[in-house]
C-alpha atoms as a PDB file:
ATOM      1  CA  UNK A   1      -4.348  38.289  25.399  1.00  0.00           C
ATOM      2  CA  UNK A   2      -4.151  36.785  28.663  1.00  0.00           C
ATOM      3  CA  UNK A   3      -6.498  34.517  30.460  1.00  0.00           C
ATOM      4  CA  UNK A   4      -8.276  34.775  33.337  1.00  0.00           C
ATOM      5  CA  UNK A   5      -8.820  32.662  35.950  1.00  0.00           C
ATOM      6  CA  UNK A   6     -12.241  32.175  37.438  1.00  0.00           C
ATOM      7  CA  UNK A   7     -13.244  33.003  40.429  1.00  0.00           C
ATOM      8  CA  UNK A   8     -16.296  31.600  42.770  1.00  0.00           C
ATOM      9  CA  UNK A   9     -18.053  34.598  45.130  1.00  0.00           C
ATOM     10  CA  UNK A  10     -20.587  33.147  48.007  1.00  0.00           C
ATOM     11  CA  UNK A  11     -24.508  33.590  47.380  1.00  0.00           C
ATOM     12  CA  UNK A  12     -26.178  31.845  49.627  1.00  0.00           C
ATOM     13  CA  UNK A  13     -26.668  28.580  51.449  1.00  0.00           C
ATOM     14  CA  UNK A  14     -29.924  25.763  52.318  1.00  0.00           C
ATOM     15  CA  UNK A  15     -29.672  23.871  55.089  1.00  0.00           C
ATOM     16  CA  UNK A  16     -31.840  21.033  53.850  1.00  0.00           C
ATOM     17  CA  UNK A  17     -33.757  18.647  56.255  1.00  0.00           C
ATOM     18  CA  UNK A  18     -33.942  15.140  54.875  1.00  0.00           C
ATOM     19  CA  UNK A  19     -36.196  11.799  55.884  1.00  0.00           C
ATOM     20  CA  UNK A  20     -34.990   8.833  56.259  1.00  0.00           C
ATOM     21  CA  UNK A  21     -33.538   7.403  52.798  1.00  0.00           C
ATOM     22  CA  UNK A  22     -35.648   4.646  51.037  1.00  0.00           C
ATOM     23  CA  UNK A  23     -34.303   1.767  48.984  1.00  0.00           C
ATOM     24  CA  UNK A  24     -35.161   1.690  45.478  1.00  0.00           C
ATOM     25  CA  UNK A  25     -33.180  -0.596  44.013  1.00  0.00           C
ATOM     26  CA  UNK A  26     -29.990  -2.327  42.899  1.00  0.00           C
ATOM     27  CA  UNK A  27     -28.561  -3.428  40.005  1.00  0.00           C
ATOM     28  CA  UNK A  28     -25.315  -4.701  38.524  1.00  0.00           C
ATOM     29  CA  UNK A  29     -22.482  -3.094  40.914  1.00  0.00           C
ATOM     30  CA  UNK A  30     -25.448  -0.235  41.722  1.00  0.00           C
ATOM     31  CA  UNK A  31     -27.611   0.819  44.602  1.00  0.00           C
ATOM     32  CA  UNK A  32     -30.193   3.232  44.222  1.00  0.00           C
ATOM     33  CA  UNK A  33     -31.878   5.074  46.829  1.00  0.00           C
ATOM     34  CA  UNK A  34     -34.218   8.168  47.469  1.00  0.00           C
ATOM     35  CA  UNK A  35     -33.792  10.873  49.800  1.00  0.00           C
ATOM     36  CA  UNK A  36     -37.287  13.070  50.726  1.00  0.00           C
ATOM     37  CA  UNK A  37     -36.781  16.611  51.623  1.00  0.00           C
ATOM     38  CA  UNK A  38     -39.385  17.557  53.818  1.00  0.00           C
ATOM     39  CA  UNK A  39     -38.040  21.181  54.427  1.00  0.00           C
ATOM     40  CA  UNK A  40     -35.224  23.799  55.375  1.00  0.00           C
ATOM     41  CA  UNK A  41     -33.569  26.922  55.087  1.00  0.00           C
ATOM     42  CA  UNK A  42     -32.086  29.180  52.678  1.00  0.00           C
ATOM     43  CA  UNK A  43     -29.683  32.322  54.159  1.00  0.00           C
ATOM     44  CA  UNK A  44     -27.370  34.201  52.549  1.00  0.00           C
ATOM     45  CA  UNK A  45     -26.824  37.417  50.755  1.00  0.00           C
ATOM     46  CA  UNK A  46     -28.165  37.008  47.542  1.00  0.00           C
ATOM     47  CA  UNK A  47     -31.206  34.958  48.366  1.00  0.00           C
ATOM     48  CA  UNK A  48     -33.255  34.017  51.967  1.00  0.00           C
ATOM     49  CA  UNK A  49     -35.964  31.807  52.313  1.00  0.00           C
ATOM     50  CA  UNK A  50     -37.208  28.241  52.802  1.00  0.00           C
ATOM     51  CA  UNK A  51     -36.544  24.708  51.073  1.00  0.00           C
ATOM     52  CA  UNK A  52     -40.322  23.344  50.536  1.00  0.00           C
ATOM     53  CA  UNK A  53     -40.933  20.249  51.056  1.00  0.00           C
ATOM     54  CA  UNK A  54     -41.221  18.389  47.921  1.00  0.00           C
ATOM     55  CA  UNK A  55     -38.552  16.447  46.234  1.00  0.00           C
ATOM     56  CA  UNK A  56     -35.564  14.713  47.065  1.00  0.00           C
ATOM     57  CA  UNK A  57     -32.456  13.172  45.949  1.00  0.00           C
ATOM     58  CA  UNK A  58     -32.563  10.094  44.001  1.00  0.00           C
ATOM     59  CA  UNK A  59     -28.562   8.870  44.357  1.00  0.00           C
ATOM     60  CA  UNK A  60     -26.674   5.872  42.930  1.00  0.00           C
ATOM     61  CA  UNK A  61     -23.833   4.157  44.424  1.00  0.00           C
ATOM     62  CA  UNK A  62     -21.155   2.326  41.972  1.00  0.00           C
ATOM     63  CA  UNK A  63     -19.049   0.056  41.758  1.00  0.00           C
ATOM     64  CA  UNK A  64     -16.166  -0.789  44.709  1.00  0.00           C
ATOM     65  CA  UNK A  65     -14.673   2.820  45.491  1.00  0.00           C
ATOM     66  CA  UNK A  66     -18.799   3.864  46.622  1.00  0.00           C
ATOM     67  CA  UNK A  67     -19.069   7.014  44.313  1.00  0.00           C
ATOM     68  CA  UNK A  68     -22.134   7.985  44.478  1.00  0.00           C
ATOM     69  CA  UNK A  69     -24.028  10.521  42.303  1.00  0.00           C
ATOM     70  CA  UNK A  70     -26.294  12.626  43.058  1.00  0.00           C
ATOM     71  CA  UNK A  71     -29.432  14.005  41.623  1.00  0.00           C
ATOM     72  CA  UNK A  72     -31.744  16.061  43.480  1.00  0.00           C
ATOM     73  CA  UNK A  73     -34.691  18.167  42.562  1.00  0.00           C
ATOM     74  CA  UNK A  74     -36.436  20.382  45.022  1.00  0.00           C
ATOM     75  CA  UNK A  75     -38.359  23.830  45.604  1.00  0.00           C
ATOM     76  CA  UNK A  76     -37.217  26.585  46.865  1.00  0.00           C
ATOM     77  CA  UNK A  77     -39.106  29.865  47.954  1.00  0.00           C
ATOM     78  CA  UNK A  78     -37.925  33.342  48.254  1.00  0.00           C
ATOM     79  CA  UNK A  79     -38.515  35.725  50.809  1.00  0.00           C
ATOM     80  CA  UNK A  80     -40.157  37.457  48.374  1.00  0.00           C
ATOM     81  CA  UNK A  81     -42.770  34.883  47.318  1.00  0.00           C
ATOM     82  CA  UNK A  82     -41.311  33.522  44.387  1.00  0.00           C
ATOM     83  CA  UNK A  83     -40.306  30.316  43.866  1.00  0.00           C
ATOM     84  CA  UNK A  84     -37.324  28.791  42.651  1.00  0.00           C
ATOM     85  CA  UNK A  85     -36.889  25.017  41.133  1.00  0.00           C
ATOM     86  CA  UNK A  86     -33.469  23.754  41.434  1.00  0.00           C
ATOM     87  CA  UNK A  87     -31.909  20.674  39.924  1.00  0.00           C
ATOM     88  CA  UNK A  88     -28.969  19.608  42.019  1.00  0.00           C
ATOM     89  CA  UNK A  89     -26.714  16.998  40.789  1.00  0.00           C
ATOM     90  CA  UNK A  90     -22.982  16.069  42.011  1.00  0.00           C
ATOM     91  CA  UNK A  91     -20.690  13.548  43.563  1.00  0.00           C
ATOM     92  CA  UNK A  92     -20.397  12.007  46.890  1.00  0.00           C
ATOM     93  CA  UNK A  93     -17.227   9.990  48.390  1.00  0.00           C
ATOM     94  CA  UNK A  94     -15.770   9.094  51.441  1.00  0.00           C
ATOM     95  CA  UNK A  95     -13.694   6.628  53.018  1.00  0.00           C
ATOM     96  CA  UNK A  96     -15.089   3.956  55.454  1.00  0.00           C
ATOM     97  CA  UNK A  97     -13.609   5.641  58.740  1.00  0.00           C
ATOM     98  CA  UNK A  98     -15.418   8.550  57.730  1.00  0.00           C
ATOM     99  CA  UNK A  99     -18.632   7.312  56.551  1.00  0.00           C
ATOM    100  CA  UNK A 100     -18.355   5.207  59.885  1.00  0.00           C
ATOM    101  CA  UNK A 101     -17.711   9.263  61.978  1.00  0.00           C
ATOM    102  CA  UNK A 102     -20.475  10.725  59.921  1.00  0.00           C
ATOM    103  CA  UNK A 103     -23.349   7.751  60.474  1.00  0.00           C
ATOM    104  CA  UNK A 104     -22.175   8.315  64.453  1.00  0.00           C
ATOM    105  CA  UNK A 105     -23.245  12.122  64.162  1.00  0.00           C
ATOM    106  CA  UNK A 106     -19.506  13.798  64.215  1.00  0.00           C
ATOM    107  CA  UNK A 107     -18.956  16.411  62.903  1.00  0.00           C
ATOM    108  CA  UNK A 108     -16.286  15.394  60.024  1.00  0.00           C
ATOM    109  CA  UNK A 109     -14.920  18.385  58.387  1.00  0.00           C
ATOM    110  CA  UNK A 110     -15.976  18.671  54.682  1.00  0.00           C
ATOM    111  CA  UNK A 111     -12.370  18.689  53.888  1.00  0.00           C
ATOM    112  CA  UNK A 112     -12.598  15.000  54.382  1.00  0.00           C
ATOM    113  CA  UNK A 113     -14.683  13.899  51.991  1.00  0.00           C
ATOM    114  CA  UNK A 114     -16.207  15.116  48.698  1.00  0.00           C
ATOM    115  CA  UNK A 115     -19.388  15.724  48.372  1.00  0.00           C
ATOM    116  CA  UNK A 116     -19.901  18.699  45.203  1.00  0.00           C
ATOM    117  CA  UNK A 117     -22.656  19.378  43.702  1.00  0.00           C
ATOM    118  CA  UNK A 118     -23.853  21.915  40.288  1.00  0.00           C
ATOM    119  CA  UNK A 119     -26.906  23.117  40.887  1.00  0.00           C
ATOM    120  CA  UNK A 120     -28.965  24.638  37.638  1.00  0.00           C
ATOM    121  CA  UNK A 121     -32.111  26.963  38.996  1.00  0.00           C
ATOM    122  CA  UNK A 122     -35.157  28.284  36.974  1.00  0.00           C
ATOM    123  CA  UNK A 123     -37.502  30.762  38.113  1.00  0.00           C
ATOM    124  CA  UNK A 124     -39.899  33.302  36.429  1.00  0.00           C
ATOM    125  CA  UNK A 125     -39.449  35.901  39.360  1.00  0.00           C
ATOM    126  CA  UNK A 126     -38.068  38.735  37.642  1.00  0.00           C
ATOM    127  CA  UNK A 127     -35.767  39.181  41.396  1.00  0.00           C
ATOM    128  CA  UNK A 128     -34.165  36.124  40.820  1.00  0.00           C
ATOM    129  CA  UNK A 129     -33.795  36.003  37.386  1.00  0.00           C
ATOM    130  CA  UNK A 130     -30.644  35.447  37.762  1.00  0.00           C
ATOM    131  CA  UNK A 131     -30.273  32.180  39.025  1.00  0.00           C
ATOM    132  CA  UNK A 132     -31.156  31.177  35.486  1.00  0.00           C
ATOM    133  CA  UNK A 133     -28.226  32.460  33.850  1.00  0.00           C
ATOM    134  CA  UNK A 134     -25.099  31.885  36.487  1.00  0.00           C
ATOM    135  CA  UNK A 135     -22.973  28.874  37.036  1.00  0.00           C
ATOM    136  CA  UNK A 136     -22.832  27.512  40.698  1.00  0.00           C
ATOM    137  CA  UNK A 137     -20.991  24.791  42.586  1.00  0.00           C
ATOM    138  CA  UNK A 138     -22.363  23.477  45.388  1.00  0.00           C
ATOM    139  CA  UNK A 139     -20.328  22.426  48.962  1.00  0.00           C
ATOM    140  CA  UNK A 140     -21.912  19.966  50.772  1.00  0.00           C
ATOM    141  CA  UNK A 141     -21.628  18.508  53.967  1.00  0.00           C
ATOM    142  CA  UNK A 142     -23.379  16.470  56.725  1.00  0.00           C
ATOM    143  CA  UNK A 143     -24.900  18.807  59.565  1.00  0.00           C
ATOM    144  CA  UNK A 144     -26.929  16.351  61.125  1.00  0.00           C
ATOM    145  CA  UNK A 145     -28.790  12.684  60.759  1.00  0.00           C
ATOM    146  CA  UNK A 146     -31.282  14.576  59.430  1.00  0.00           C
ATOM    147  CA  UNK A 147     -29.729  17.567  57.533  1.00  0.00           C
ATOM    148  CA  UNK A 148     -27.714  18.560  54.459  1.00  0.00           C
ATOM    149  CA  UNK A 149     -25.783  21.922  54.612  1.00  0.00           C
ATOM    150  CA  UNK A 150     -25.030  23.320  50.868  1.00  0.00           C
ATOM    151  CA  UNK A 151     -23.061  26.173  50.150  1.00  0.00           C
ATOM    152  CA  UNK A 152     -23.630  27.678  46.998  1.00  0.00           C
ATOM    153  CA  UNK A 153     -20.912  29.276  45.214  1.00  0.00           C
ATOM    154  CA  UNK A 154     -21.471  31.551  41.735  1.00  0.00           C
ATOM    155  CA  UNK A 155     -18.716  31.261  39.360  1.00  0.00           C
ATOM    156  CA  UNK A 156     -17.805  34.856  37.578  1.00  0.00           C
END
């Protein structure tokens, strides 16, 4: 029986406005810092909306290559009215010329540095029920200072 290869189809996307990041610590060969989201956008078409704005993203930077992971958790709410908790976690790198072009406002094409995310929603709203049940990836990229652009991918 043959395989099959998966596939990803486009759902929908949050353009999600950030605050300035706040130091929270370091560690041994760590940094940790939080990220408030105080807002946004959700468009596509398998979901519209808004980001609310509670949460953030609480990320840690390792070690001397500057991975850093990522773990956000935010609202979201539907067009609809119902809302939507997602739990975004991933990985962020970049080189130093880039990091350098993104902290200058640039725009640096995501192809230049990776910055992935897998979401996991939950919801109770019977029209979105399933979010609960579908694999995503996330693409991420800097739009702004102040902004985070996610594309969110379903995996069939």
């Amino acid at each position: 029986m043959p395989l099959i290869e998966p596939t990803l189809q486009f759902a929908f996307e949050a353009r999600v406005d950030i605050a300035e990041p706040l130091w929270v610590g370091r560690a041994s060969e760590e940094e940790v810092m939080f990220t408030p989201i105080t807002g946004g956008t959700v468009s596509g078409p398998r979901l519209t909306g808004v980001v609310l704005p509670y949460g953030g993203d609480w990320s840690t930077t390792r070690g001397k290559g500057k991975e850093t992971e990522l773990d956000a958790r935010y609202l979201l709410r539907a067009d609809d009215g119902g809302t939507i908790d997602i739990h975004n976690r991933g990985w962020y790198r970049a080189g130093p010329d880039v990091e350098k072009r993104l902290r200058a406002g640039e725009d640096v094409s995501e192809a230049e540095y990776y910055y992935r995310t897998f979401p996991v929603f939950r919801t109770d709203a019977p029209a979105h029920a399933w979010l609960n049940s579908t694999v995503f990836v996330g693409m991420a990229r800097a739009e702004a200072i102040d902004q985070v652009r996610i594309r969110f991918f379903a995996l069939d």
